[in-house]
Protein backbone atom coordinates (compact mmCIF):
# COMPACT_ATOMS: atom_id res chain seq x y z
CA UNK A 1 -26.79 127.20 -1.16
CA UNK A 2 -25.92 125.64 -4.24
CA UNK A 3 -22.96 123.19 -4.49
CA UNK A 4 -19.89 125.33 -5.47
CA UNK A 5 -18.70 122.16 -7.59
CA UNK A 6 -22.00 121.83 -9.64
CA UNK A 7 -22.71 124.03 -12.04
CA UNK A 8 -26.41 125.86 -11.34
CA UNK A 9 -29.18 124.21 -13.20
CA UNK A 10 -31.24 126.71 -14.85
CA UNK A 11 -34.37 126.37 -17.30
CA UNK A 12 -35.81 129.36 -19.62
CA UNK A 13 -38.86 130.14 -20.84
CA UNK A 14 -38.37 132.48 -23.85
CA UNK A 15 -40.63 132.47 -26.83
CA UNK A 16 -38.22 134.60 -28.92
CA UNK A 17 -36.25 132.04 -30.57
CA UNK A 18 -32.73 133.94 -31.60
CA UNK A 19 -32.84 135.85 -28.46
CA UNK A 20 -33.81 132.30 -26.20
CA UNK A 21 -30.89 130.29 -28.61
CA UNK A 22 -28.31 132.77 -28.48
CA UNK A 23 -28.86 133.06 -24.36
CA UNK A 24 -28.99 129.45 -23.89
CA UNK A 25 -25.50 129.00 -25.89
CA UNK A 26 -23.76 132.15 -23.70
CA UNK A 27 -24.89 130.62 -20.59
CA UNK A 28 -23.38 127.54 -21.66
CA UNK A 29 -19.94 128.54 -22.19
CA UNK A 30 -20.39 129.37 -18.70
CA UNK A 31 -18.48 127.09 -16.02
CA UNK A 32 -20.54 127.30 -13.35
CA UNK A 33 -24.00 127.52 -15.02
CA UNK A 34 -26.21 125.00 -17.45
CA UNK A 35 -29.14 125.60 -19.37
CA UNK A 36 -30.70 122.63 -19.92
CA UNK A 37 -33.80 123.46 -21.44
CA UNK A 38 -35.34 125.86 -23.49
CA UNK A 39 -38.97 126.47 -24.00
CA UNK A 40 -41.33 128.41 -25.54
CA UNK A 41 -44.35 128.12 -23.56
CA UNK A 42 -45.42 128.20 -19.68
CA UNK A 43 -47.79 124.72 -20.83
CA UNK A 44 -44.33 123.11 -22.07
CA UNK A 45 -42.43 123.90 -18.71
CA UNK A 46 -45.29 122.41 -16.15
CA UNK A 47 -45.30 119.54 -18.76
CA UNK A 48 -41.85 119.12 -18.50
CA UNK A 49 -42.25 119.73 -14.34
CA UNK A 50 -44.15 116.43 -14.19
CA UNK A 51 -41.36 114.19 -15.76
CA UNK A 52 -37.93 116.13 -14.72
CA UNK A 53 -37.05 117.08 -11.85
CA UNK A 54 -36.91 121.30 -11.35
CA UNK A 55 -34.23 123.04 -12.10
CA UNK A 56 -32.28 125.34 -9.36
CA UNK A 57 -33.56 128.46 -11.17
CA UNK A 58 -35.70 129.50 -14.14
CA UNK A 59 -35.76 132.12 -16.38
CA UNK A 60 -39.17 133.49 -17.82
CA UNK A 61 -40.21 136.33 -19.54
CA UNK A 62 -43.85 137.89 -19.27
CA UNK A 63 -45.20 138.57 -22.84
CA UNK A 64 -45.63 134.74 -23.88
CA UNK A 65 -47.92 132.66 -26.50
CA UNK A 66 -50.66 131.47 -24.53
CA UNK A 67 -50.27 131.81 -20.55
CA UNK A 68 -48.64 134.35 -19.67
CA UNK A 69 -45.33 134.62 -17.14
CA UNK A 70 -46.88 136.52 -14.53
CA UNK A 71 -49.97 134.27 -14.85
CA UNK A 72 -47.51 131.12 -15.02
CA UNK A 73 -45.41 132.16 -12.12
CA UNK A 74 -48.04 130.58 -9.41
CA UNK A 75 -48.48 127.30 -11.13
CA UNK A 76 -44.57 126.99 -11.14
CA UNK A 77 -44.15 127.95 -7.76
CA UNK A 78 -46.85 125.04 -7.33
CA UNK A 79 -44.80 122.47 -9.08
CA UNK A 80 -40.66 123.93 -8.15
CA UNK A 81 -41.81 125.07 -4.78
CA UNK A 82 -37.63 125.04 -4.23
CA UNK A 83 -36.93 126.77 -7.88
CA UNK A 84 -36.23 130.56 -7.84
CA UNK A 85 -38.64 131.50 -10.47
CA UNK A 86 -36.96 135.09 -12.03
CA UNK A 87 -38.43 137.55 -15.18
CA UNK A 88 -36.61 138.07 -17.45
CA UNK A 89 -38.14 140.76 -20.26
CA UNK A 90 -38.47 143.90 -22.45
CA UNK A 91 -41.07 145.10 -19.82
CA UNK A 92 -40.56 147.76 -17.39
CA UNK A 93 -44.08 149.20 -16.78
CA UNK A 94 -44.86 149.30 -13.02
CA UNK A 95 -48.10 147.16 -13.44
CA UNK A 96 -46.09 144.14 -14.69
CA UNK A 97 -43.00 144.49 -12.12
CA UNK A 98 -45.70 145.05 -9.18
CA UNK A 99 -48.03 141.99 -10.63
CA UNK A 100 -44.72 139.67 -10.79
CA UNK A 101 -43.50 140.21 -7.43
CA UNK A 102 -46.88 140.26 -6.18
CA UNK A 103 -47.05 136.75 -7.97
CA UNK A 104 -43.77 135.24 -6.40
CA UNK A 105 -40.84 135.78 -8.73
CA UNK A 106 -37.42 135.74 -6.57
CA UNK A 107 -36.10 138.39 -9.20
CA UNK A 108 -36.60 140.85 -11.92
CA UNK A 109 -34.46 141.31 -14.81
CA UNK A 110 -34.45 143.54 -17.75
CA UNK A 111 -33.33 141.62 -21.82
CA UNK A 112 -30.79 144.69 -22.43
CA UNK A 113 -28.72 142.88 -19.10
CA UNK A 114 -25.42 141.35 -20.05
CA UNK A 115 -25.06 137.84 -20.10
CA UNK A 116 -22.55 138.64 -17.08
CA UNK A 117 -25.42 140.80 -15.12
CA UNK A 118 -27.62 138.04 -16.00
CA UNK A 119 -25.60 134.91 -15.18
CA UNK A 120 -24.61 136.74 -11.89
CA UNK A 121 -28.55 137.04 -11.11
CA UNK A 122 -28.62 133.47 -11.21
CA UNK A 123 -26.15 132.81 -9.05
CA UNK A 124 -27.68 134.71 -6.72
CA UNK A 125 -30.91 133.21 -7.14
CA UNK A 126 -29.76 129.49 -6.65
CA UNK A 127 -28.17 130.98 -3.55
CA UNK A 128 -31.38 132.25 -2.06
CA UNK A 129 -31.36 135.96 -2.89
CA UNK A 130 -33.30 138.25 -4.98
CA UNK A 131 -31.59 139.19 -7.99
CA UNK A 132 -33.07 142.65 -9.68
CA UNK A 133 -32.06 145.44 -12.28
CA UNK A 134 -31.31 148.51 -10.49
CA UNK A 135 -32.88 150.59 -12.15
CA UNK A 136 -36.49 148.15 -11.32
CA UNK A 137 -35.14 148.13 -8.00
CA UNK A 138 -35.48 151.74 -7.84
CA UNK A 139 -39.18 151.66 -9.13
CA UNK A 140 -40.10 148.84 -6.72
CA UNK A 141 -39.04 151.18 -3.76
CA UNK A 142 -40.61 153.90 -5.04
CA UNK A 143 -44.15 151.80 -5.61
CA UNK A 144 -44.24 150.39 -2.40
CA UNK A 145 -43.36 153.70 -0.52
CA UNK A 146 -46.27 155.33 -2.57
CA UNK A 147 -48.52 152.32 -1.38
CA UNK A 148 -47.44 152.59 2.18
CA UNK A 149 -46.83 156.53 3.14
CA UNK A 150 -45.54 157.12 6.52
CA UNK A 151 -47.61 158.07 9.27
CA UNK A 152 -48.80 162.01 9.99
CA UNK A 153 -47.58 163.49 12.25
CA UNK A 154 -50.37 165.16 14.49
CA UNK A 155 -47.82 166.40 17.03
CA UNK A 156 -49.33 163.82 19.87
CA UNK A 157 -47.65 164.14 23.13
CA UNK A 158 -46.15 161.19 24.76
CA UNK A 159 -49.41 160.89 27.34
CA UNK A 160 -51.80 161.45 24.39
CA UNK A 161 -50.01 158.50 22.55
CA UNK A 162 -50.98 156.23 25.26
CA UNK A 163 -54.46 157.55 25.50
CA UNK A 164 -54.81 156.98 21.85
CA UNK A 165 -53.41 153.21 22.45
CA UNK A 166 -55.73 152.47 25.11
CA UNK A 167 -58.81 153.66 23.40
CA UNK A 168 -58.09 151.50 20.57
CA UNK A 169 -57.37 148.83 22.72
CA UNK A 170 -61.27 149.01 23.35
CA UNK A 171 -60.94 150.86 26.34
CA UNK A 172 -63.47 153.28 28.52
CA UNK A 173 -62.52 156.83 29.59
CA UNK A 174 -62.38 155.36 33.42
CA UNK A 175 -60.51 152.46 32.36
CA UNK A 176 -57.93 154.14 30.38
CA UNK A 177 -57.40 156.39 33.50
CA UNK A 178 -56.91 153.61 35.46
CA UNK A 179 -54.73 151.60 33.11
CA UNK A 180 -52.48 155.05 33.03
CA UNK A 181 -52.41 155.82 36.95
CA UNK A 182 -54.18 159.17 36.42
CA UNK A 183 -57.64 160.87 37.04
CA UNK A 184 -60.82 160.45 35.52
CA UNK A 185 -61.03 163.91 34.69
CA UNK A 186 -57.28 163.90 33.73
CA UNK A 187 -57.74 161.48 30.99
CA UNK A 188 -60.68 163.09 29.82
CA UNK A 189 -58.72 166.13 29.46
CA UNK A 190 -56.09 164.31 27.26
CA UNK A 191 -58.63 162.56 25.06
CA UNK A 192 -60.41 165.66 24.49
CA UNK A 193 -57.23 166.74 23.27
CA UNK A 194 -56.55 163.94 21.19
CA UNK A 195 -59.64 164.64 19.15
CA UNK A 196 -58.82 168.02 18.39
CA UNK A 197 -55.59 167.02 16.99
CA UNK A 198 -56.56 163.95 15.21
CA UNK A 199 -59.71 166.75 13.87
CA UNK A 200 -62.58 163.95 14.69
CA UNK A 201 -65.46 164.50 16.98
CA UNK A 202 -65.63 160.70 18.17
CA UNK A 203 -64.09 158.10 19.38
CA UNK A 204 -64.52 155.60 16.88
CA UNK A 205 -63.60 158.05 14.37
CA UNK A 206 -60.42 158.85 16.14
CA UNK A 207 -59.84 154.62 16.44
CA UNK A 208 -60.32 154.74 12.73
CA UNK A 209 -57.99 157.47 11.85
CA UNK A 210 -55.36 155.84 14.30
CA UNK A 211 -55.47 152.01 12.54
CA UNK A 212 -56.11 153.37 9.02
CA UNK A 213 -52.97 155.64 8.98
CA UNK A 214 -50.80 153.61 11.86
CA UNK A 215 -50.64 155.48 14.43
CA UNK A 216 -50.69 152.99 17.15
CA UNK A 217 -48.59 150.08 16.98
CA UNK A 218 -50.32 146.55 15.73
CA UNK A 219 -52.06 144.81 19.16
CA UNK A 220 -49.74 142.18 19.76
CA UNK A 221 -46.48 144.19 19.93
């Protein structure tokens, strides 16, 4: 947390030079906040990292001369490991926003913010959170639920949940009846069933199905 009697240390990266000026004066007015430095370049902020010590947070955008932000944000992370690295840009295509968070920024802002909305994101990300434009925020949740769908539900009973468990668990037909207190023939029953609701003809393609679409918790938990 940062000291409530310093103001928050901030850098930016901006290679638009009215847009970077006029920021860097409005944050300045600011009681609580400083912008210190202004750059133009990713190369001219690591050079500066190796003879100033890092600022709380900096600002960056993405489309940049040279080195781009997303492609900058790991070597800053390298040198800052303790700066909260946040985007701020024109860009609101879900291959950049995905690639910078992917990449380590603590936050994602959009230029059309307000200097408030923007000076408030920095507060937040000198205090440890992750400060991002709602409407991003929206598309982030919406990305990641697209990359991670919930599980199918193959209407599994309770008994052929654990029979599904133990077989991933690497377990025979015999053991799995013992490890559940019922027959051989019992469990066979049960896997049998299993299959035919999982539609597979195996056992290794119902393990498959089972870890590929998490159906069984991780092992471990």
């Amino acid at each position: 947390m940062p000291d409530s009697k310093q103001p928050v240390n901030v850098w930016l990266i901006e290679d638009h030079k009215t847009y970077g000026e006029r920021l860097m004066r409005a944050l300045n007015r600011l009681d609580d906040v400083r912008c210190e430095k202004h750059f133009t370049a990713c190369e001219d902020a690591l050079t500066a990292l190796g003879k100033n010590a890092a600022p709380q947070v900096l600002l960056l955008d993405v489309g940049l001369p040279g080195m781009s932000g997303i492609e900058g944000l790991a070597l800053l992370r390298q040198q800052a490991r303790k700066t909260a690295l946040v985007i701020l840009t024109v860009f609101e295509d879900d291959d950049k926003i995905f690639r910078a968070i992917c990449a380590g920024a603590a936050g994602y802002l959009l230029k059309t913010s307000s200097i408030e909305d923007i000076a408030a994101a920095i507060r937040t990300a000198a205090a440890g959170g992750s400060p991002i434009n709602p409407t991003i925020a929206r598309r982030v949740l919406e990305m990641f639920s697209k990359a991670n769908p919930p599980a199918r539900d193959y209407g599994l009973t309770p008994r052929e949940q654990e029979i599904l468990e133990v077989l991933v668990q690497g377990k025979t037909i015999k053991e799995a009846a013992a490890a559940l207190k019922i027959s051989y023939y019992t469990a066979d029953e049960y896997i049998r069933s299993v299959y035919d609701k999982l539609q597979v003809r195996s056992r290794s393609s119902a393990v498959a199905k089972a870890v590929s679409e998490g159906l069984v918790p991780p092992r471990g938990q």
